[in-house]
N, C-alpha and C. Protein backbone atom coordinates (compact mmCIF):
# COMPACT_ATOMS: atom_id res chain seq x y z
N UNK A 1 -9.43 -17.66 8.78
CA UNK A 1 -9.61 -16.38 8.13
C UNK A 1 -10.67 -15.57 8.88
N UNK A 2 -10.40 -14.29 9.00
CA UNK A 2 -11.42 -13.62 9.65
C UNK A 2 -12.49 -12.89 8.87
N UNK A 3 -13.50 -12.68 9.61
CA UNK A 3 -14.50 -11.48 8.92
C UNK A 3 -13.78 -10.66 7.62
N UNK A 4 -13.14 -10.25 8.37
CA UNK A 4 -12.59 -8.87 7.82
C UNK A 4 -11.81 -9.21 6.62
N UNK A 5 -11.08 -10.48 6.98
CA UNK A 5 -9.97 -10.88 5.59
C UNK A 5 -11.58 -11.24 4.09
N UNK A 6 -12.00 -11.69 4.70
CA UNK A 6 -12.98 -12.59 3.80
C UNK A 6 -13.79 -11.41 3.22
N UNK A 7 -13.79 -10.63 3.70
CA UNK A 7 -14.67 -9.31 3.30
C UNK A 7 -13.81 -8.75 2.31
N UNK A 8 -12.66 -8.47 2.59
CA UNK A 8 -11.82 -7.82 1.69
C UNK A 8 -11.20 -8.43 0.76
N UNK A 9 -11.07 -10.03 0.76
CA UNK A 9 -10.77 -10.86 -0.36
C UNK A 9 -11.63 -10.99 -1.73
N UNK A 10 -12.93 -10.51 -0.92
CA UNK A 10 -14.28 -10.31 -2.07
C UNK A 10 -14.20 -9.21 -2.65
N UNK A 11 -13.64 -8.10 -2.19
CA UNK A 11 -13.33 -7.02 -2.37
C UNK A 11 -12.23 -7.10 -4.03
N UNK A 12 -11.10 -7.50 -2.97
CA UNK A 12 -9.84 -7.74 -4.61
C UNK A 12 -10.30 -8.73 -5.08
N UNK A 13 -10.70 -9.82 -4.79
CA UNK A 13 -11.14 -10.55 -6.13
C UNK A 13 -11.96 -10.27 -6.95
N UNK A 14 -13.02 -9.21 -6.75
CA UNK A 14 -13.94 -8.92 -7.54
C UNK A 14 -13.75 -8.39 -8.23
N UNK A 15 -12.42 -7.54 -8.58
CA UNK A 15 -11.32 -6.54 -9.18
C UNK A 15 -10.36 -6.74 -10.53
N UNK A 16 -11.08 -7.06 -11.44
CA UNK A 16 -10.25 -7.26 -12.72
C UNK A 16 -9.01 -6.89 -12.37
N UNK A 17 -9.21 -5.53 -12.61
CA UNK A 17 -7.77 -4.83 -12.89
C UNK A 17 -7.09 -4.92 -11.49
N UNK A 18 -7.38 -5.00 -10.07
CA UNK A 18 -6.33 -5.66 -9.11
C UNK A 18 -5.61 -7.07 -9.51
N UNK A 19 -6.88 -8.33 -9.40
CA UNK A 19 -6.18 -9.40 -9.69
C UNK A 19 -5.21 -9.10 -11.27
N UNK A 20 -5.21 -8.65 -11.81
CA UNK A 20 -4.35 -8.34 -12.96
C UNK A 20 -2.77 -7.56 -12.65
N UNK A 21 -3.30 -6.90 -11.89
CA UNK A 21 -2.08 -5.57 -10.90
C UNK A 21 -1.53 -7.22 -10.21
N UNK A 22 -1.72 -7.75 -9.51
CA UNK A 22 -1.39 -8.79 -8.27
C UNK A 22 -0.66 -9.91 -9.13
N UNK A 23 -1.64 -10.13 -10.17
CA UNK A 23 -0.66 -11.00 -11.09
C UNK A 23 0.28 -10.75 -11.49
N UNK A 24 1.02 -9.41 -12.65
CA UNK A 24 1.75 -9.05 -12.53
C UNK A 24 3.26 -9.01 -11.51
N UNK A 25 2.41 -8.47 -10.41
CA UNK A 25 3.58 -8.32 -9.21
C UNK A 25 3.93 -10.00 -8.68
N UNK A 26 3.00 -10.85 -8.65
CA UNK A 26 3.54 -12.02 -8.42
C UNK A 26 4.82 -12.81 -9.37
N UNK A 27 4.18 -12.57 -10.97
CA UNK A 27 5.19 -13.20 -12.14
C UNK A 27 5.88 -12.05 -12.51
N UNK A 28 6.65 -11.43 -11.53
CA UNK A 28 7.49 -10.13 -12.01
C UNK A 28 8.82 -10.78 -11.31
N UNK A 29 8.47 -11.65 -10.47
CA UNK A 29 10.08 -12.68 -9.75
C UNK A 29 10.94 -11.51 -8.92
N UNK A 30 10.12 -10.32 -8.54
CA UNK A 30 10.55 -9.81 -7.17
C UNK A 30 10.02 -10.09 -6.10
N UNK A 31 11.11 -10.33 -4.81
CA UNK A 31 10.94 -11.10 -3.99
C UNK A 31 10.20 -10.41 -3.07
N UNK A 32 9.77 -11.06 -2.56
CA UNK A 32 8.60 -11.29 -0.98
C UNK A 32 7.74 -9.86 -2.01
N UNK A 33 6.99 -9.58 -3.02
CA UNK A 33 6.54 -8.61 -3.10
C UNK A 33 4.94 -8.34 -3.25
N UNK A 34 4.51 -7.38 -2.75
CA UNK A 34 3.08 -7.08 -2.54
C UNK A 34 2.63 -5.80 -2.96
N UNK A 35 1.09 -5.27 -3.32
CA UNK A 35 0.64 -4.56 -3.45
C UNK A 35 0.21 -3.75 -2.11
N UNK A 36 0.28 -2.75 -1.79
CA UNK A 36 -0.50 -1.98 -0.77
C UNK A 36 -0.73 -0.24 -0.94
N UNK A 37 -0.98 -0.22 0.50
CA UNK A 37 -1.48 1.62 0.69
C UNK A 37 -2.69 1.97 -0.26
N UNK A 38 -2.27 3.14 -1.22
CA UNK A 38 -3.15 3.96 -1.77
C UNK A 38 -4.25 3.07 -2.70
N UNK A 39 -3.73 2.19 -3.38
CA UNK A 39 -4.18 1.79 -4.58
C UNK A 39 -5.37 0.39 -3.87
N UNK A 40 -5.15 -0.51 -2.70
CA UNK A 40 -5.57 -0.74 -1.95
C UNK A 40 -6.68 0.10 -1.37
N UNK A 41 -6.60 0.93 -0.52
CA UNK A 41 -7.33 1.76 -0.03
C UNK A 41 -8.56 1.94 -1.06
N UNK A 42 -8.13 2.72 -2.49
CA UNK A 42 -8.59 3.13 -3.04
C UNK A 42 -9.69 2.13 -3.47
N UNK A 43 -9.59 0.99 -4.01
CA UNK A 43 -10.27 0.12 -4.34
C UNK A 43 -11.29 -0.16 -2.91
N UNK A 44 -11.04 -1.03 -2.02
CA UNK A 44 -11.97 -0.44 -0.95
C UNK A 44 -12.67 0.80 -0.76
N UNK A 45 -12.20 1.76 -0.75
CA UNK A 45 -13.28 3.28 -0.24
C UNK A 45 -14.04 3.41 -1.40
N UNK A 46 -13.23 3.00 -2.62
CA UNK A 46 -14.33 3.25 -3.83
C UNK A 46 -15.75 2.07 -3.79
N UNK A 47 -15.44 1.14 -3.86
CA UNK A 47 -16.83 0.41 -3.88
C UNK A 47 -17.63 0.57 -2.63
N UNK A 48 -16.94 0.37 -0.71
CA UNK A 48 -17.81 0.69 -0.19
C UNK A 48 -18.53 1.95 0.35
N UNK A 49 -17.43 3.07 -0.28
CA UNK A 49 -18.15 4.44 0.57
C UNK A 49 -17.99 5.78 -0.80
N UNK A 50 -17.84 5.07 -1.52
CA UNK A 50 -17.62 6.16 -3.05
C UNK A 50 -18.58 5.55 -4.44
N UNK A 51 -18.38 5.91 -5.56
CA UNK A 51 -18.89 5.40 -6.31
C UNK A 51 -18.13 4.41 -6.79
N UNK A 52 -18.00 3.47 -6.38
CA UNK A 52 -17.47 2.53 -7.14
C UNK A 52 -15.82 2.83 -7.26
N UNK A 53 -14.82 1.84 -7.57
CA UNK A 53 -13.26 1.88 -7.99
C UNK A 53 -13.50 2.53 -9.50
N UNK A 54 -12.68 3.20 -9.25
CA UNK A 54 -11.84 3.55 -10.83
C UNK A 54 -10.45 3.54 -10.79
N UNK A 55 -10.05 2.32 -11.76
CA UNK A 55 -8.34 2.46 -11.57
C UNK A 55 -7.73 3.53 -12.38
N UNK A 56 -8.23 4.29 -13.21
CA UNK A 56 -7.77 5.49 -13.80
C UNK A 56 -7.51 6.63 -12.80
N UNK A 57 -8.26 6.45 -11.89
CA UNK A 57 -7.80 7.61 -10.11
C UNK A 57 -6.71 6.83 -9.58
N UNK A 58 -6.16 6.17 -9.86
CA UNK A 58 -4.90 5.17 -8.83
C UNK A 58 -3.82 6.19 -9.06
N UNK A 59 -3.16 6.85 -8.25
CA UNK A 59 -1.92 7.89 -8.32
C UNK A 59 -0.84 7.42 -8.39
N UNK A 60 -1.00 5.94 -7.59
CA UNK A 60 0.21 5.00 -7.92
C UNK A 60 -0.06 3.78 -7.30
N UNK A 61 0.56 2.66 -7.69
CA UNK A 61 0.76 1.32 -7.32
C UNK A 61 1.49 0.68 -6.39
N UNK A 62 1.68 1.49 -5.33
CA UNK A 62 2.46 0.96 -4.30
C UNK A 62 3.02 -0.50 -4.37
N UNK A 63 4.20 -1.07 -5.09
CA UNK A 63 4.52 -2.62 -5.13
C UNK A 63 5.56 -2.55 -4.14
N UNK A 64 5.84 -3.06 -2.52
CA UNK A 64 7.00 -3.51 -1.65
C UNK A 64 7.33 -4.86 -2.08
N UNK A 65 8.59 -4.76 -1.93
CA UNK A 65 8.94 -6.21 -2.10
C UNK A 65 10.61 -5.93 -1.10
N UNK A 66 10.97 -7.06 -0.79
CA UNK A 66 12.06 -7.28 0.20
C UNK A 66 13.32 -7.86 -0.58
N UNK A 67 14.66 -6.88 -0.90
CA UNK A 67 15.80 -7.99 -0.84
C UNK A 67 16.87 -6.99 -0.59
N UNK A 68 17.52 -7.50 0.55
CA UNK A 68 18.01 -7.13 1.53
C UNK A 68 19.70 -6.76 0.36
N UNK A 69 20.09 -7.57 -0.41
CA UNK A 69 20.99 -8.16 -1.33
C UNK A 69 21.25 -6.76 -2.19
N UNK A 70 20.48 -5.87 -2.55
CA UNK A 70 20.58 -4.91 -3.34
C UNK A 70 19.60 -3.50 -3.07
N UNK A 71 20.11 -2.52 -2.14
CA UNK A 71 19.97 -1.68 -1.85
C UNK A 71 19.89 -0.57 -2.34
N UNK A 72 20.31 -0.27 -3.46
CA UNK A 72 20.38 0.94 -4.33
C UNK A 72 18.97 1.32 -5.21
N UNK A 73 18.98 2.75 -5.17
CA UNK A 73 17.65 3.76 -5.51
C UNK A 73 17.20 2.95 -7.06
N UNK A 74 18.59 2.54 -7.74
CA UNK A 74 18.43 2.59 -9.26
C UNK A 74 17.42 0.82 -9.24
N UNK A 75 17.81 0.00 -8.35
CA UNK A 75 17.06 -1.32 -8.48
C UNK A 75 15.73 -0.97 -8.09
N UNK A 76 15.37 -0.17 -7.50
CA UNK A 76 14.05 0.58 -7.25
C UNK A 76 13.57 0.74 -8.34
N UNK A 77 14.35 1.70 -8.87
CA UNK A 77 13.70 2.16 -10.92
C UNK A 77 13.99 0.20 -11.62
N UNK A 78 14.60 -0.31 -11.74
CA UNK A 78 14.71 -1.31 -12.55
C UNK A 78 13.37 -2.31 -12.41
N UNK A 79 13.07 -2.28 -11.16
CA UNK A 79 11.91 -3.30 -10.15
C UNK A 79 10.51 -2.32 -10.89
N UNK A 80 10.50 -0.91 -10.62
CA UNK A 80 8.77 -0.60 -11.44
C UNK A 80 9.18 -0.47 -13.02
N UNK A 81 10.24 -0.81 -13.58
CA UNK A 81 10.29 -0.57 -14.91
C UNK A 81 10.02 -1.92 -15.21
N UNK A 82 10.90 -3.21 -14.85
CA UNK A 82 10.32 -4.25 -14.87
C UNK A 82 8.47 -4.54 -15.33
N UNK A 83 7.81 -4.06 -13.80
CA UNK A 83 6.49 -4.08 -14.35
C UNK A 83 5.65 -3.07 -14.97
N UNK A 84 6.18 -2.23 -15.39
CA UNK A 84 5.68 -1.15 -16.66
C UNK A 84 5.65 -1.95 -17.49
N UNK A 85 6.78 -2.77 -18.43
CA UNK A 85 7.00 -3.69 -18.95
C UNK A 85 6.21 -4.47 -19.19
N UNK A 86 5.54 -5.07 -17.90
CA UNK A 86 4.73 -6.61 -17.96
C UNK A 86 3.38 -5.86 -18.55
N UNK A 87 3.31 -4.48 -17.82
CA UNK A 87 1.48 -3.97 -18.01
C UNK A 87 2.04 -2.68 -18.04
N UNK A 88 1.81 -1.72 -19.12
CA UNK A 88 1.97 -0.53 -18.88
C UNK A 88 0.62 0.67 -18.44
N UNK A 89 -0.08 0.03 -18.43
CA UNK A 89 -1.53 1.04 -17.54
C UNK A 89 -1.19 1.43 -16.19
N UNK A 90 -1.01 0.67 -14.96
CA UNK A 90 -0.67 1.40 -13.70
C UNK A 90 0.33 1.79 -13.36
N UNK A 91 0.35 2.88 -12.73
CA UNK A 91 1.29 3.80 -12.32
C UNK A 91 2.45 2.93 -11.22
N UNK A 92 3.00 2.26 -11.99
CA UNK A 92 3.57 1.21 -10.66
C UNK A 92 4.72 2.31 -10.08
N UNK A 93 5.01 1.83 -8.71
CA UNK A 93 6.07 2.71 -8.08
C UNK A 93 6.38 1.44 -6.83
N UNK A 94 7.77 0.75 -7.51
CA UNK A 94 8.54 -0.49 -6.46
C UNK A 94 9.18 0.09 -6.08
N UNK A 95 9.37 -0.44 -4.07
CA UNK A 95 9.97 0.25 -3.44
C UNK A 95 10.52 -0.93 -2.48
N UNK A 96 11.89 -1.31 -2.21
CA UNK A 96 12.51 -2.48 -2.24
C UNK A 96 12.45 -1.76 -0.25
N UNK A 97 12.07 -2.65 0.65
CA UNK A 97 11.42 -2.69 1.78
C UNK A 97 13.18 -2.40 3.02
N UNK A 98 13.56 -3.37 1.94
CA UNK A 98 15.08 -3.25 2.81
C UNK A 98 15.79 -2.22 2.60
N UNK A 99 15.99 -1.20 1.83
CA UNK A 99 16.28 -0.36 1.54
C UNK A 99 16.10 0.88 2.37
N UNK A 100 14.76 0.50 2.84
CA UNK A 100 14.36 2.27 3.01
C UNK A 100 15.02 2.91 4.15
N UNK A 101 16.03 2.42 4.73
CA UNK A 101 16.44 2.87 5.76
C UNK A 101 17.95 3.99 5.21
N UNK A 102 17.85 3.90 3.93
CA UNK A 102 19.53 4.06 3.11
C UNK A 102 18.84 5.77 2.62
N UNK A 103 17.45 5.71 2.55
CA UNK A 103 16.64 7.15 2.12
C UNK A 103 15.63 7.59 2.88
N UNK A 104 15.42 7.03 3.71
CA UNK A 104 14.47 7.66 5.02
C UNK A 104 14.27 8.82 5.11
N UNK A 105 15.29 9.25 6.05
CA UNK A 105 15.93 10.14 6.45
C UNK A 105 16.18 11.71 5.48
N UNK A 106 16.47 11.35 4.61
CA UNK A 106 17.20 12.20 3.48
C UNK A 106 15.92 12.67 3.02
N UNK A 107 14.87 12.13 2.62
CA UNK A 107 13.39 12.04 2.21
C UNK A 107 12.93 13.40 2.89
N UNK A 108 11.98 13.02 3.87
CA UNK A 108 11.49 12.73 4.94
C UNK A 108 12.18 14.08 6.19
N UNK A 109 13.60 13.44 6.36
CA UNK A 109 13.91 14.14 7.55
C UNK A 109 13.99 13.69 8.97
N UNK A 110 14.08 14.02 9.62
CA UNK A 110 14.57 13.18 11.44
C UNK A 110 15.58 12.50 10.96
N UNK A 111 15.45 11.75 12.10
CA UNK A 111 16.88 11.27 12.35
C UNK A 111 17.07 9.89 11.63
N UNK A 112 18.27 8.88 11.00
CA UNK A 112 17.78 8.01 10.92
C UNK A 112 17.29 6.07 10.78
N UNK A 113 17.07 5.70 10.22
CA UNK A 113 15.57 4.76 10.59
C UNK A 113 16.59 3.25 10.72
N UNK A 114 16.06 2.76 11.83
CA UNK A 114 16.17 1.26 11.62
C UNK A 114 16.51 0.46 10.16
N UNK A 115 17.09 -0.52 9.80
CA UNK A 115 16.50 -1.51 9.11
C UNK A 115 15.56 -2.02 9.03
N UNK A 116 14.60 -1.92 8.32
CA UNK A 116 13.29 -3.17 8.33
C UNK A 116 14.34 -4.67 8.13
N UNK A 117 13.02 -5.39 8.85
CA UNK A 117 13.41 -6.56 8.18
C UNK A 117 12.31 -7.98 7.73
N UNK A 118 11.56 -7.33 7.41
CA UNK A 118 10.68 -8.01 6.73
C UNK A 118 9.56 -6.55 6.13
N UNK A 119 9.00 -6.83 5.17
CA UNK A 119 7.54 -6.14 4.59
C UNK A 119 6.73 -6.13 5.17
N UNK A 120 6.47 -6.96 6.62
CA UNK A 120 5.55 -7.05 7.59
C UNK A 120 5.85 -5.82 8.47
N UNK A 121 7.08 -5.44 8.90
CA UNK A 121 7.63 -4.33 9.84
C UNK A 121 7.28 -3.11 8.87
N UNK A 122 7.81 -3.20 7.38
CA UNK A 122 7.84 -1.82 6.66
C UNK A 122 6.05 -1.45 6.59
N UNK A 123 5.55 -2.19 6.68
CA UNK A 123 3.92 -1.80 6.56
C UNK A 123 3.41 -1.55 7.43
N UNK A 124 4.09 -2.13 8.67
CA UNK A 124 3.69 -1.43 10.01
C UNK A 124 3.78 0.12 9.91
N UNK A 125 4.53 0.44 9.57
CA UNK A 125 5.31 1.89 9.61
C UNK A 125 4.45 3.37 8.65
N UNK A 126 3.22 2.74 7.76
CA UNK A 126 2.77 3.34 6.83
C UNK A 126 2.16 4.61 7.22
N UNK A 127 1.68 5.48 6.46
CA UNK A 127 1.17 6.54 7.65
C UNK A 127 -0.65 6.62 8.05
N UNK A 128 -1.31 5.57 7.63
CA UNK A 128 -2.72 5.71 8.15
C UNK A 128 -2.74 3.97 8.38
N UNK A 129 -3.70 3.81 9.39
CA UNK A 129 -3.95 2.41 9.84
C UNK A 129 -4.63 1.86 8.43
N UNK A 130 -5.45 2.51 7.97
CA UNK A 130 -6.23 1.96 6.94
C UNK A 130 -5.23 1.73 5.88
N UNK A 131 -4.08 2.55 5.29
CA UNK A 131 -3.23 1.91 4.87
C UNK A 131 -2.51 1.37 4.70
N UNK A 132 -1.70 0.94 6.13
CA UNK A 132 -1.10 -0.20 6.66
C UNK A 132 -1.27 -1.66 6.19
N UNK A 133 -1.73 -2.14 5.11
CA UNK A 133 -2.59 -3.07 4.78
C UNK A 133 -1.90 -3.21 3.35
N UNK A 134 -1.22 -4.41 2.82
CA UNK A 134 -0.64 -5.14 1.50
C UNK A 134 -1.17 -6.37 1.40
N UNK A 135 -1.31 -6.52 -0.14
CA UNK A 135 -1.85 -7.79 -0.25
C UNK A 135 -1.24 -8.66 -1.53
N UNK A 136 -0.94 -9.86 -2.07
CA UNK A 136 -0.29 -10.30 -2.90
C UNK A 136 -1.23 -11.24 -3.25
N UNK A 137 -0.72 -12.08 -4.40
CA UNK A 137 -1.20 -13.81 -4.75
C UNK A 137 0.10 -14.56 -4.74
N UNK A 138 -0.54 -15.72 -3.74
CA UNK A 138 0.51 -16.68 -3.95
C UNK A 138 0.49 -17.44 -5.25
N UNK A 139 1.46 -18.61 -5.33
CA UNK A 139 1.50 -19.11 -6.51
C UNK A 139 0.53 -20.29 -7.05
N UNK A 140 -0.50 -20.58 -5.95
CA UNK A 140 -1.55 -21.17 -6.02
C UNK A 140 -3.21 -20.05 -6.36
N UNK A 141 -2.28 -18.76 -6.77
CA UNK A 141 -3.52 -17.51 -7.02
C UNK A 141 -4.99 -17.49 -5.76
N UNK A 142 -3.97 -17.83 -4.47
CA UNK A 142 -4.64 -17.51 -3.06
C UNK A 142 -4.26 -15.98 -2.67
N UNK A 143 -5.31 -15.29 -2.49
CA UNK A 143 -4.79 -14.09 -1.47
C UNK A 143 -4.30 -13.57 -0.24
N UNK A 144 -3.34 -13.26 -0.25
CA UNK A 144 -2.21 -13.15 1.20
C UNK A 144 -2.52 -12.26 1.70
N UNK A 145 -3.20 -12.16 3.03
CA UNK A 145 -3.14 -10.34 3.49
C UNK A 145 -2.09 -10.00 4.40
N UNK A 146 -1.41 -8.74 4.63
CA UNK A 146 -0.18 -8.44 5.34
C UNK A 146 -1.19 -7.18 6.29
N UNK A 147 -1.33 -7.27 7.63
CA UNK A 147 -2.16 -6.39 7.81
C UNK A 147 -2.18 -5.93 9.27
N UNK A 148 -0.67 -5.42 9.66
CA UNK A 148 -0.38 -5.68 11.33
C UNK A 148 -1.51 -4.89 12.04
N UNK A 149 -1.88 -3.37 11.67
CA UNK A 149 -2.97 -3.63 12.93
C UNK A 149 -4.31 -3.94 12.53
N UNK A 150 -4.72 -4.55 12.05
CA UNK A 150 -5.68 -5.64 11.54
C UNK A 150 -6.63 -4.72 10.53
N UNK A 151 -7.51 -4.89 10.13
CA UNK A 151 -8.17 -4.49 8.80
C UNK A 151 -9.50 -3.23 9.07
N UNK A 152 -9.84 -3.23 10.40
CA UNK A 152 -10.86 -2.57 10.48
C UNK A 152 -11.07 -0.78 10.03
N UNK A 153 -9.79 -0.41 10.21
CA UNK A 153 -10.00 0.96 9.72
C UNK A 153 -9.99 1.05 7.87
N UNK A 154 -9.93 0.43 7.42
CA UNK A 154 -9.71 -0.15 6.13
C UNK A 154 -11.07 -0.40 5.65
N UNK A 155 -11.90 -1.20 6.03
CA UNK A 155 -13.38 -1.87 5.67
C UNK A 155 -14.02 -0.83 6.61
N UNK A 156 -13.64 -0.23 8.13
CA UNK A 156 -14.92 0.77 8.04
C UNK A 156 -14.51 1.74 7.55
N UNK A 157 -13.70 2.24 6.91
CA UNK A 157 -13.70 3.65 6.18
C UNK A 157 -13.13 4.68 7.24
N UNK A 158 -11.84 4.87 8.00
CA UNK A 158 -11.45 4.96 8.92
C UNK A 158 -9.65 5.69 8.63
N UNK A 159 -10.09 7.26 7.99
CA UNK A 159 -8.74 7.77 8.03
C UNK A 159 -8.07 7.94 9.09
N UNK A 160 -7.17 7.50 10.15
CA UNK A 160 -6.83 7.61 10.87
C UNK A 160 -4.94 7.74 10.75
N UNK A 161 -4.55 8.62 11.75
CA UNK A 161 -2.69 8.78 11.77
C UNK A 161 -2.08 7.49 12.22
N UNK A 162 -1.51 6.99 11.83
CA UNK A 162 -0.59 6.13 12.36
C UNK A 162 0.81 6.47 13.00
N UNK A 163 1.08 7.10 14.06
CA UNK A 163 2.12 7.27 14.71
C UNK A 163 3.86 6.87 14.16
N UNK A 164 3.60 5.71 13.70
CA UNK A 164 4.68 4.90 14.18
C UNK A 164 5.84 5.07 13.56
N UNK A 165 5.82 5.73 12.11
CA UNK A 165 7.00 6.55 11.50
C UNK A 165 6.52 8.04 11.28
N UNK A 166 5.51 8.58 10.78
CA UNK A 166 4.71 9.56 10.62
C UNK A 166 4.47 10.69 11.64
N UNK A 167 5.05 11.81 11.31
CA UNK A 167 4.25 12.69 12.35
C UNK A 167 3.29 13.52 11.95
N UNK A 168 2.94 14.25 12.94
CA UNK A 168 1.37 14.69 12.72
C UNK A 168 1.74 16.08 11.65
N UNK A 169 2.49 16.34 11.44
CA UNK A 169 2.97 17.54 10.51
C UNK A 169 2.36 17.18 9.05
N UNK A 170 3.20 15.87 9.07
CA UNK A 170 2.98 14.97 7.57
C UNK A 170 1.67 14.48 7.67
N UNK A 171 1.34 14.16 8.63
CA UNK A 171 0.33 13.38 8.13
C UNK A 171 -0.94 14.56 8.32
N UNK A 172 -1.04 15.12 8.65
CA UNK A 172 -2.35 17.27 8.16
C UNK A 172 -1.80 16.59 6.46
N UNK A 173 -0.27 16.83 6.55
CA UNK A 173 -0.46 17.11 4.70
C UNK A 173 -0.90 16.29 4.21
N UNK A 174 -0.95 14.99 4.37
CA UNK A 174 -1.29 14.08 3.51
C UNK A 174 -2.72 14.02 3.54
N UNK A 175 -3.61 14.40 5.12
CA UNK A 175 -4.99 14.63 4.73
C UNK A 175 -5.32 15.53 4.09
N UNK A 176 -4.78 16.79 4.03
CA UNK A 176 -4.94 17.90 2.86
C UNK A 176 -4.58 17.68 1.45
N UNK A 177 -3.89 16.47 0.86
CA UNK A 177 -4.08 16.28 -0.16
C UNK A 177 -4.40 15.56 -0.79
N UNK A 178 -5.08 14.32 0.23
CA UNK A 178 -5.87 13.36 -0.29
C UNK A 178 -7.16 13.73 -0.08
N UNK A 179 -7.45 14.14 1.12
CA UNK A 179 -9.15 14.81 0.93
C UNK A 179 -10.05 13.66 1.06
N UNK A 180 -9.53 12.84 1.99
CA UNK A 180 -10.55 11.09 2.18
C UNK A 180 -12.31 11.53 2.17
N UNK A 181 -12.68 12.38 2.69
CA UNK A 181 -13.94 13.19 3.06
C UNK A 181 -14.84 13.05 1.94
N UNK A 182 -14.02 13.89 1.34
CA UNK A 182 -14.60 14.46 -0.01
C UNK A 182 -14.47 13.34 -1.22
N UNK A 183 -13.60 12.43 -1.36
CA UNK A 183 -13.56 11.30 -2.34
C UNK A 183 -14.20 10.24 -2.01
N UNK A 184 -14.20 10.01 -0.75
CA UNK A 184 -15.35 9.00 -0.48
C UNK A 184 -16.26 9.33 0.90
N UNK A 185 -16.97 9.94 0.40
CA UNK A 185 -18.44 9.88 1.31
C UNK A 185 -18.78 9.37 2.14
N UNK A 186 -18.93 9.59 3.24
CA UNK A 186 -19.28 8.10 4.49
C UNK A 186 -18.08 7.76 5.50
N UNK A 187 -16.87 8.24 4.65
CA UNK A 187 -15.27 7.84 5.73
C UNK A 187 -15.31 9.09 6.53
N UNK A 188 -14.87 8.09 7.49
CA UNK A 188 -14.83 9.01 8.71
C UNK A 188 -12.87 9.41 8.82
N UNK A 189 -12.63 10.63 9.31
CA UNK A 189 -11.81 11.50 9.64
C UNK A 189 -11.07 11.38 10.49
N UNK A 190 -9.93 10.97 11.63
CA UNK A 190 -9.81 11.13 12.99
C UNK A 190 -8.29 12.28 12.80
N UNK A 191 -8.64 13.64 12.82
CA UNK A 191 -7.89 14.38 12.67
C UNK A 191 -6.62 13.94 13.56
N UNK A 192 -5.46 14.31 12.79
CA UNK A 192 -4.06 14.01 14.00
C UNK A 192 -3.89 14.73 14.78
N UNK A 193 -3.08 14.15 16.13
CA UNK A 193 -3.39 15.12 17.01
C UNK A 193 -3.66 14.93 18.35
C-alpha cells in the first residue's frame, strides 16, 4: 500500500456517512461496483483544504458498477433506485460502466466511444485526474482503491483536465461550475489548455 492509499483510506474510513454510502453499494449485489468522482473528491477537499466534509453538499453519488449482460438506460434507473431503497439520504446516480458506450456520444457529442471493459478503463476516462479515483469495500469491509493515474492530484488538492475523454470546452465548464477555488481553499487550479 502506498503513502497515498493509506492517507486516503484514513480519509474514508474516518467517514460515517462514506463507509455507510460504501456499504450500501457493496450489499446492493451490483456487480464490480464502486463509489467515485465528485462525492470522493468532495470528502477529501473538504477535510483537507475546506472546512471539513458535509455530505448534505454531495450533488451526487457517483456508484459505477460493470455488467456487460444488460445495457439499457432503464437498468441504470433500476441500479440507483435499488440503492435509494437501501438509504434514501444520498443522491445516488448508478451508472453501469459497460454501457456507456450505447450513450456517449448522444450525451456528450463526437464521435462514438469504445467499449469499456472493465471500471478500471471507465475511470481512466473521468474528466479531472483528481477525479479519476473510485473506491469500494470488499466483503471482508477492506478498502479497494481504483486509481489509474495514481492519487496525488486528489490528496494534493490538484484540479487538473484530464484529456482522455474530455475536452477542454467541457472541461472550462465544469470548472465554471464547480468553482474548486472557491469551495475549497488551498486547491490549486491547472486551467485547460
Amino acid at each position: 500500500m502506498t503513502t497515498g492509499e493509506s492517507e486516503l483510506r484514513g480519509l474514508v474510513t474516518g467517514s460515517g456517512w462514506m463507509i455507510r454510502a460504501l456499504t450500501v453499494v457493496r450489499d446492493s449485489g451490483l456487480p464490480d461496483a464502486w463509489i467515485g468522482a465528485g462525492a470522493l473528491r468532495d470528502l477529501v477537499w473538504g477535510e483537507r483544504y475546506g472546512d471539513g466534509f458535509d455530505p448534505t453538499t454531495v450533488r451526487d453519488v457517483d456508484v459505477v458498477f460493470f455488467d456487460p449482460t444488460e445495457l439499457s438506460r432503464e437498468a441504470d434507473d433500476r441500479a440507483t433506485a435499488r440503492l435509494t431503497a437501501a438509504w434514501s439520504e444520498p443522491p445516488w446516480q448508478a451508472r453501469n460502466q459497460a454501457a456507456v458506450h450505447t450513450w456517449y456520444a448522444a450525451k456528450f457529442g463526437g464521435d462514438p466511444i469504445t467499449p469499456y471493459r472493465s471500471v478500471a478503463e471507465a475511470v481512466a476516462t473521468w474528466p479531472e485526474y483528481a477525479t479519476a479515483v473510485a473506491v469500494r469495500l470488499d466483503r471482508a469491509d477492506r478498502l479497494v482503491v481504483c486509481a489509474p493515474y495514481g492519487l496525488a492530484d486528489l490528496l494534493g488538492g490538484v484540479w487538473r483536465h484530464n484529456p482522455a475523454r474530455v475536452d477542454i470546452a467541457h472541461s472550462r465548464q465544469r470548472l465554471a461550475r464547480h468553482r474548486p477555488a472557491q469551495r475549497w481553499p488551498g486547491v490549486t487550479v491547472v486551467e485547460p489548455g
